[in-house]
PDB file of N, CA and C in Angstrom:
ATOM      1  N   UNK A   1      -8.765  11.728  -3.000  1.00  0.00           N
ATOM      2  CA  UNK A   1      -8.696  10.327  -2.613  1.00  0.00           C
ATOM      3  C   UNK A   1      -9.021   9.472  -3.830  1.00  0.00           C
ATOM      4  N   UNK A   2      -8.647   8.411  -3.525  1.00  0.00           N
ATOM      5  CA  UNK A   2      -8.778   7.560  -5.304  1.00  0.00           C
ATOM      6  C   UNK A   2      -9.904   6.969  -4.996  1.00  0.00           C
ATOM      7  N   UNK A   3     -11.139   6.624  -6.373  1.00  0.00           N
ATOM      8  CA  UNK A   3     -12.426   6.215  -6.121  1.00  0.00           C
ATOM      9  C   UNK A   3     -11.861   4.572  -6.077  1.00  0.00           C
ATOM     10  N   UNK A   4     -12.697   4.246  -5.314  1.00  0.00           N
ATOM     11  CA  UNK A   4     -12.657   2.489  -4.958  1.00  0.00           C
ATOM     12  C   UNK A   4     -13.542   1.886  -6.220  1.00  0.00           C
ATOM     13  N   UNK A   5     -13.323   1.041  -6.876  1.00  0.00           N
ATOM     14  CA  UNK A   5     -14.212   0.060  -7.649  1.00  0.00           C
ATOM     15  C   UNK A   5     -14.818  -1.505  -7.264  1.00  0.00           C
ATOM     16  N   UNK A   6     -14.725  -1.220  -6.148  1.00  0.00           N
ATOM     17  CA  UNK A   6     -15.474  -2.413  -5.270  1.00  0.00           C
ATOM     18  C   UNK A   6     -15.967  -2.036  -4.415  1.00  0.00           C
ATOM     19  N   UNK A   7     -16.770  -3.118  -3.929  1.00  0.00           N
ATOM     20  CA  UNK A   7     -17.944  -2.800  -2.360  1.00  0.00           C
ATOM     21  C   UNK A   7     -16.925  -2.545  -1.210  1.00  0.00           C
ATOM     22  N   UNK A   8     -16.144  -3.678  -1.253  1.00  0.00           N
ATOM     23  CA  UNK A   8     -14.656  -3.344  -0.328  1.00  0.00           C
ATOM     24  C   UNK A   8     -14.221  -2.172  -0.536  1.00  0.00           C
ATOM     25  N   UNK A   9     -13.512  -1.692  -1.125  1.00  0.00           N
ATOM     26  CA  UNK A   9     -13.017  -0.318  -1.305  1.00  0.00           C
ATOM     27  C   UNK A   9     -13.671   1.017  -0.493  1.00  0.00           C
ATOM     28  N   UNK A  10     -15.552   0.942  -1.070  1.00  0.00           N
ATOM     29  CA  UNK A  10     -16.248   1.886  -0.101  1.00  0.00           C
ATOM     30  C   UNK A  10     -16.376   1.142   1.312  1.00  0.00           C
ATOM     31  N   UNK A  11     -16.631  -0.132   1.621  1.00  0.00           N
ATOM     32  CA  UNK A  11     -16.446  -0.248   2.934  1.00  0.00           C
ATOM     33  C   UNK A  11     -15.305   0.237   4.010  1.00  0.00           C
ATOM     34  N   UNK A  12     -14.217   0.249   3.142  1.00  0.00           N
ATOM     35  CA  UNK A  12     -13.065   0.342   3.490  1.00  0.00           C
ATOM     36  C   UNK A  12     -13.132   2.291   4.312  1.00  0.00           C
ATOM     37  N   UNK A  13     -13.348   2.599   3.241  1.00  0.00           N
ATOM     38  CA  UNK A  13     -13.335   4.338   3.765  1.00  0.00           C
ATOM     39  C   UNK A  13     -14.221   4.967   4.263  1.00  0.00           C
ATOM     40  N   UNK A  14     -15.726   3.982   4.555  1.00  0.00           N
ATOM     41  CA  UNK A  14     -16.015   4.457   5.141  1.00  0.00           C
ATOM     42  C   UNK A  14     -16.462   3.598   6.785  1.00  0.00           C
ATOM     43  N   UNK A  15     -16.306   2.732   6.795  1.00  0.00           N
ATOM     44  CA  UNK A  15     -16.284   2.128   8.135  1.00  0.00           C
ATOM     45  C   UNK A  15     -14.629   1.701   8.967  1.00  0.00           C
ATOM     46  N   UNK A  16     -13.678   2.243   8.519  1.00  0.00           N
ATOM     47  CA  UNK A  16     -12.056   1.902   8.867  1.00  0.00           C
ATOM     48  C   UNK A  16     -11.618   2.962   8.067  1.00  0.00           C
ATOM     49  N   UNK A  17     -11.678   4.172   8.278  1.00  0.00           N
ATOM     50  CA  UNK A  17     -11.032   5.175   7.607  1.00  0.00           C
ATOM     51  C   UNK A  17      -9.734   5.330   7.980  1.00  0.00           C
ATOM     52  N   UNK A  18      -8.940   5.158   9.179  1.00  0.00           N
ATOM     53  CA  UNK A  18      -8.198   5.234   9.703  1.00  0.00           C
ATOM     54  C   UNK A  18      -7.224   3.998   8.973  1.00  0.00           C
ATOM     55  N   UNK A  19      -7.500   2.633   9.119  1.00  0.00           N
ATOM     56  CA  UNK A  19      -6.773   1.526   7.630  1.00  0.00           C
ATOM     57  C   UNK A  19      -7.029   2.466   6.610  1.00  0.00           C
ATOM     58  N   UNK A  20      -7.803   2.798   6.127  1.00  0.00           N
ATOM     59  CA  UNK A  20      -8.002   2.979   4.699  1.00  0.00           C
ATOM     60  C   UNK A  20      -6.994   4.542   4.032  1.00  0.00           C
ATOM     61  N   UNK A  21      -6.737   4.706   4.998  1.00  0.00           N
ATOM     62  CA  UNK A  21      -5.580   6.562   4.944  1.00  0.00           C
ATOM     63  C   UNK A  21      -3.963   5.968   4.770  1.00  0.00           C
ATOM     64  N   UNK A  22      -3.977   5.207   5.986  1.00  0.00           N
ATOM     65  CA  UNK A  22      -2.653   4.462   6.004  1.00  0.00           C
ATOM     66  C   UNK A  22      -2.213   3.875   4.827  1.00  0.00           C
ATOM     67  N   UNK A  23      -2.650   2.460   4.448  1.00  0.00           N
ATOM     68  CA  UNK A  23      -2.879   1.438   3.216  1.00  0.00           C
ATOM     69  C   UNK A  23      -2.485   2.666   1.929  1.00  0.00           C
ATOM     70  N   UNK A  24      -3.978   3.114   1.837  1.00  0.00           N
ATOM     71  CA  UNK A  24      -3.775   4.252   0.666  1.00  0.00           C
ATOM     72  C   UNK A  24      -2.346   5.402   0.880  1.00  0.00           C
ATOM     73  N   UNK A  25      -1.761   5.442   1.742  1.00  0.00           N
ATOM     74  CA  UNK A  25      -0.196   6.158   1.807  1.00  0.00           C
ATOM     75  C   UNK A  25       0.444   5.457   1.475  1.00  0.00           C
ATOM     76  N   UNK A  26       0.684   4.025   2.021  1.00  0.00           N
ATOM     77  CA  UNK A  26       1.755   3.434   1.169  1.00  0.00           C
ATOM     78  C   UNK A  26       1.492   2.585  -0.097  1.00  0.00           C
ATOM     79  N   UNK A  27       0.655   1.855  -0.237  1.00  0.00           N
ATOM     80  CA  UNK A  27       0.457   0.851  -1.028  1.00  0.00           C
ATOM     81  C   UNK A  27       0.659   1.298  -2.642  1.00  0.00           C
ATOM     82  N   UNK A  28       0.477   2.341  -3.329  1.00  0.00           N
ATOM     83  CA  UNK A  28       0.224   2.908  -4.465  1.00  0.00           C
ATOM     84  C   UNK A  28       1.806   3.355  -4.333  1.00  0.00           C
ATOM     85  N   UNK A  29       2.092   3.919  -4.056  1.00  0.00           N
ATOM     86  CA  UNK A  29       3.987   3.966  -3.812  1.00  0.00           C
ATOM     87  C   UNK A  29       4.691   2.828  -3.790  1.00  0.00           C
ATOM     88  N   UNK A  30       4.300   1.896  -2.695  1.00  0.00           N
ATOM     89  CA  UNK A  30       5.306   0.500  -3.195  1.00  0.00           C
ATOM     90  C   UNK A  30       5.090   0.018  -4.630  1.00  0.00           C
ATOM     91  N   UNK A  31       3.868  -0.422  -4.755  1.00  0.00           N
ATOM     92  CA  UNK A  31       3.731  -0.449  -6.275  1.00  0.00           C
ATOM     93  C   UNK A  31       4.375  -0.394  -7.136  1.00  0.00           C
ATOM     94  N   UNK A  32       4.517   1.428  -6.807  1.00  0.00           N
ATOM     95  CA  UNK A  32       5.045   1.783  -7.779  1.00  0.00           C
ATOM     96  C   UNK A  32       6.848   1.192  -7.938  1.00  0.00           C
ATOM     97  N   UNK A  33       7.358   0.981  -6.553  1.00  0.00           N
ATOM     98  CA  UNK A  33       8.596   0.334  -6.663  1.00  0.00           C
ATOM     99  C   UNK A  33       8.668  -0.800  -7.671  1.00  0.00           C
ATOM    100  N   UNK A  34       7.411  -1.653  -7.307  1.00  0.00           N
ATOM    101  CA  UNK A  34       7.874  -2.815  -7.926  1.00  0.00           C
ATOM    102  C   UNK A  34       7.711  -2.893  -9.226  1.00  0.00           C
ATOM    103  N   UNK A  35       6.768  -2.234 -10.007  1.00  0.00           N
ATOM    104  CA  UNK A  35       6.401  -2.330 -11.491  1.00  0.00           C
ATOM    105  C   UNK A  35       7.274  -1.493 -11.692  1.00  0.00           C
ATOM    106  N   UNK A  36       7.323   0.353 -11.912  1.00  0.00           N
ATOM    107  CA  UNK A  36       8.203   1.200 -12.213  1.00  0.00           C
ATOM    108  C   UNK A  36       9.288   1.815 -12.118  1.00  0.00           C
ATOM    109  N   UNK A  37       9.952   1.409 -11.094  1.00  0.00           N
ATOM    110  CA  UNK A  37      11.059   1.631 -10.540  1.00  0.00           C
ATOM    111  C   UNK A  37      12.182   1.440 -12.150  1.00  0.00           C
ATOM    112  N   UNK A  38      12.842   2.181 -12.307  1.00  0.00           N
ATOM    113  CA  UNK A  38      13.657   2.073 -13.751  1.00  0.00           C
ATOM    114  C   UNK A  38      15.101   1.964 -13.385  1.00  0.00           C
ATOM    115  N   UNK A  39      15.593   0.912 -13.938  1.00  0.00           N
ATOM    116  CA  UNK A  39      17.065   0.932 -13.536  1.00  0.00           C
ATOM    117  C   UNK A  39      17.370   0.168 -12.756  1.00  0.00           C
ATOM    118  N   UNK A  40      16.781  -0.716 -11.828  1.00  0.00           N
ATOM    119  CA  UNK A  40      16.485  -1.548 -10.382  1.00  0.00           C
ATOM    120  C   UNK A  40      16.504  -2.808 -10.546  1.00  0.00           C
ATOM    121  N   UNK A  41      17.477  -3.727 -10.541  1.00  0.00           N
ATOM    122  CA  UNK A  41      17.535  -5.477 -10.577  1.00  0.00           C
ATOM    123  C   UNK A  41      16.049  -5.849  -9.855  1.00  0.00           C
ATOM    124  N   UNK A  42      15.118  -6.762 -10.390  1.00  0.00           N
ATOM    125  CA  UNK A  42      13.945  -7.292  -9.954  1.00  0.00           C
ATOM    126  C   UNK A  42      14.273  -7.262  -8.349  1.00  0.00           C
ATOM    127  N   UNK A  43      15.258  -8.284  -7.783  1.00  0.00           N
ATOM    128  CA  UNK A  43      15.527  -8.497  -6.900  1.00  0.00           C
ATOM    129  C   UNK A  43      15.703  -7.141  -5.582  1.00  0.00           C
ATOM    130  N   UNK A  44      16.264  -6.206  -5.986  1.00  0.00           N
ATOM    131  CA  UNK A  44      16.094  -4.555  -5.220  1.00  0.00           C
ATOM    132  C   UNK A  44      14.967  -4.081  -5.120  1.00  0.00           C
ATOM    133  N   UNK A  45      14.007  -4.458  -6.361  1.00  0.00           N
ATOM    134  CA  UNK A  45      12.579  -3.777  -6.807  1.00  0.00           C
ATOM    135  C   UNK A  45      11.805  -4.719  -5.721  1.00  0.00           C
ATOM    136  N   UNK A  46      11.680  -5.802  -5.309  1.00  0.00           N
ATOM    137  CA  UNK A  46      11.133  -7.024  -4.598  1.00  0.00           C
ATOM    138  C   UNK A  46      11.390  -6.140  -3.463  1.00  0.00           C
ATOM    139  N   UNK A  47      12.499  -6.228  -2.928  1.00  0.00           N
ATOM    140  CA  UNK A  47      12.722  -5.836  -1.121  1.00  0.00           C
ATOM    141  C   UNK A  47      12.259  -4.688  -1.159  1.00  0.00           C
ATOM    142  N   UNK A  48      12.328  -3.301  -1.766  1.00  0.00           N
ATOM    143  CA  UNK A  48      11.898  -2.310  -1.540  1.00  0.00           C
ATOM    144  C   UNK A  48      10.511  -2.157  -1.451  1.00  0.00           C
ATOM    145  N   UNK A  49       9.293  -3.227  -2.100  1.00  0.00           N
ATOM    146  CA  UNK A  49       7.953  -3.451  -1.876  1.00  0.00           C
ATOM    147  C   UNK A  49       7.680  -4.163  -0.647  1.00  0.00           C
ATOM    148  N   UNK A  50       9.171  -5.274  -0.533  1.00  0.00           N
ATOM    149  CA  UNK A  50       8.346  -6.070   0.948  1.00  0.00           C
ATOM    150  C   UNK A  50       8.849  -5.132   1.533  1.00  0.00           C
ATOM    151  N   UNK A  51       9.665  -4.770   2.060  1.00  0.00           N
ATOM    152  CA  UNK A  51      10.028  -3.579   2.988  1.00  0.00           C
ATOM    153  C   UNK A  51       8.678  -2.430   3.186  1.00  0.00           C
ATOM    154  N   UNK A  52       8.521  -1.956   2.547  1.00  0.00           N
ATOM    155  CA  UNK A  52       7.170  -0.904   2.795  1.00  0.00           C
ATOM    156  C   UNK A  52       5.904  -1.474   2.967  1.00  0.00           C
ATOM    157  N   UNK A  53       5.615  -2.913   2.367  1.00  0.00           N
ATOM    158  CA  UNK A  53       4.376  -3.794   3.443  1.00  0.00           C
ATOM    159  C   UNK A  53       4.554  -3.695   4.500  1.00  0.00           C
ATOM    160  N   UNK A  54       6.152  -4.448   4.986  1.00  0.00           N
ATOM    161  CA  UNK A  54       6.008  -4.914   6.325  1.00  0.00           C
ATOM    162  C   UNK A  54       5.980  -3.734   7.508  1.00  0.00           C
ATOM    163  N   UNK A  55       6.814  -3.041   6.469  1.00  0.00           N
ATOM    164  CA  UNK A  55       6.527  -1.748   7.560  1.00  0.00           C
ATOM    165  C   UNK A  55       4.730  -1.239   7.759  1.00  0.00           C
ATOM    166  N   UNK A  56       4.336  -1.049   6.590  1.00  0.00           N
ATOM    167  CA  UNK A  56       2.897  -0.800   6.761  1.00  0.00           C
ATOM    168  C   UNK A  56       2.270  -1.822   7.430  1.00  0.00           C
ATOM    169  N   UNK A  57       2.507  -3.195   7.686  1.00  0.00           N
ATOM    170  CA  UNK A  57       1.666  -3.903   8.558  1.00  0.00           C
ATOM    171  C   UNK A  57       2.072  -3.719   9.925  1.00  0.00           C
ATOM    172  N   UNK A  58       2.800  -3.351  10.197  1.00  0.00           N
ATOM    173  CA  UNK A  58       3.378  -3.055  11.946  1.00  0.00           C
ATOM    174  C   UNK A  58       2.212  -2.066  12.205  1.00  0.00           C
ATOM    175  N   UNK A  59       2.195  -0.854  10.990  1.00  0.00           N
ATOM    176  CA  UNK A  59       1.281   0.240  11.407  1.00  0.00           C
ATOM    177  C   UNK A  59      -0.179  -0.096  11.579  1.00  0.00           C
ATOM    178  N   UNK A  60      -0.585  -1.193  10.719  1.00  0.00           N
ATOM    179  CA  UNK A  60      -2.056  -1.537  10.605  1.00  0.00           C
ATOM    180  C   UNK A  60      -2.389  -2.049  11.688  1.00  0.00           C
ATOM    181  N   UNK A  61      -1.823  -3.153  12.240  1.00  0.00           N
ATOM    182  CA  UNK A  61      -2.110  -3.886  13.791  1.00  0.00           C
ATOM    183  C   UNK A  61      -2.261  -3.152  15.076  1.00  0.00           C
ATOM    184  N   UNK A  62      -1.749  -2.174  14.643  1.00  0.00           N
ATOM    185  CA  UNK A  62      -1.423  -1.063  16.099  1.00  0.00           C
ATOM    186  C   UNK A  62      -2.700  -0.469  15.744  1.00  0.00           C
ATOM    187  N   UNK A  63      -3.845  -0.228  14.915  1.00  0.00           N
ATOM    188  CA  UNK A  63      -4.926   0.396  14.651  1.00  0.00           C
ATOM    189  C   UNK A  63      -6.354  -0.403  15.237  1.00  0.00           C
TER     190      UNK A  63
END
């Protein structure tokens, strides 16, 4: 699991572990769409990050 560098971060995993599994599945992957993605018009690199938020926020609310 990746170490948190904030108070948030350990709050996060350990009082909402269940957010904090989810979030940490996607969030470090979209990311990675939007900064590294090679080859990708900004504009493709953009939707493919909001796309995997919004999907990850459908999942968070249901928690």
């Amino acid at each position: 699991m990746e170490k948190c560098y904030s108070e948030h971060g350990d709050l996060l995993k350990k009082c909402y572990a269940n957010f904090n599994e989810k979030f940490m599945e996607v969030v470090p992957d979209a990311c990675l769409y939007y900064i590294d993605e090679p080859g990708l018009e900004d504009s493709i690199k953009r939707a493919l990050f909001r796309n995997e938020i919004i999907s990850l926020y459908k999942i968070l609310i249901e928690l």
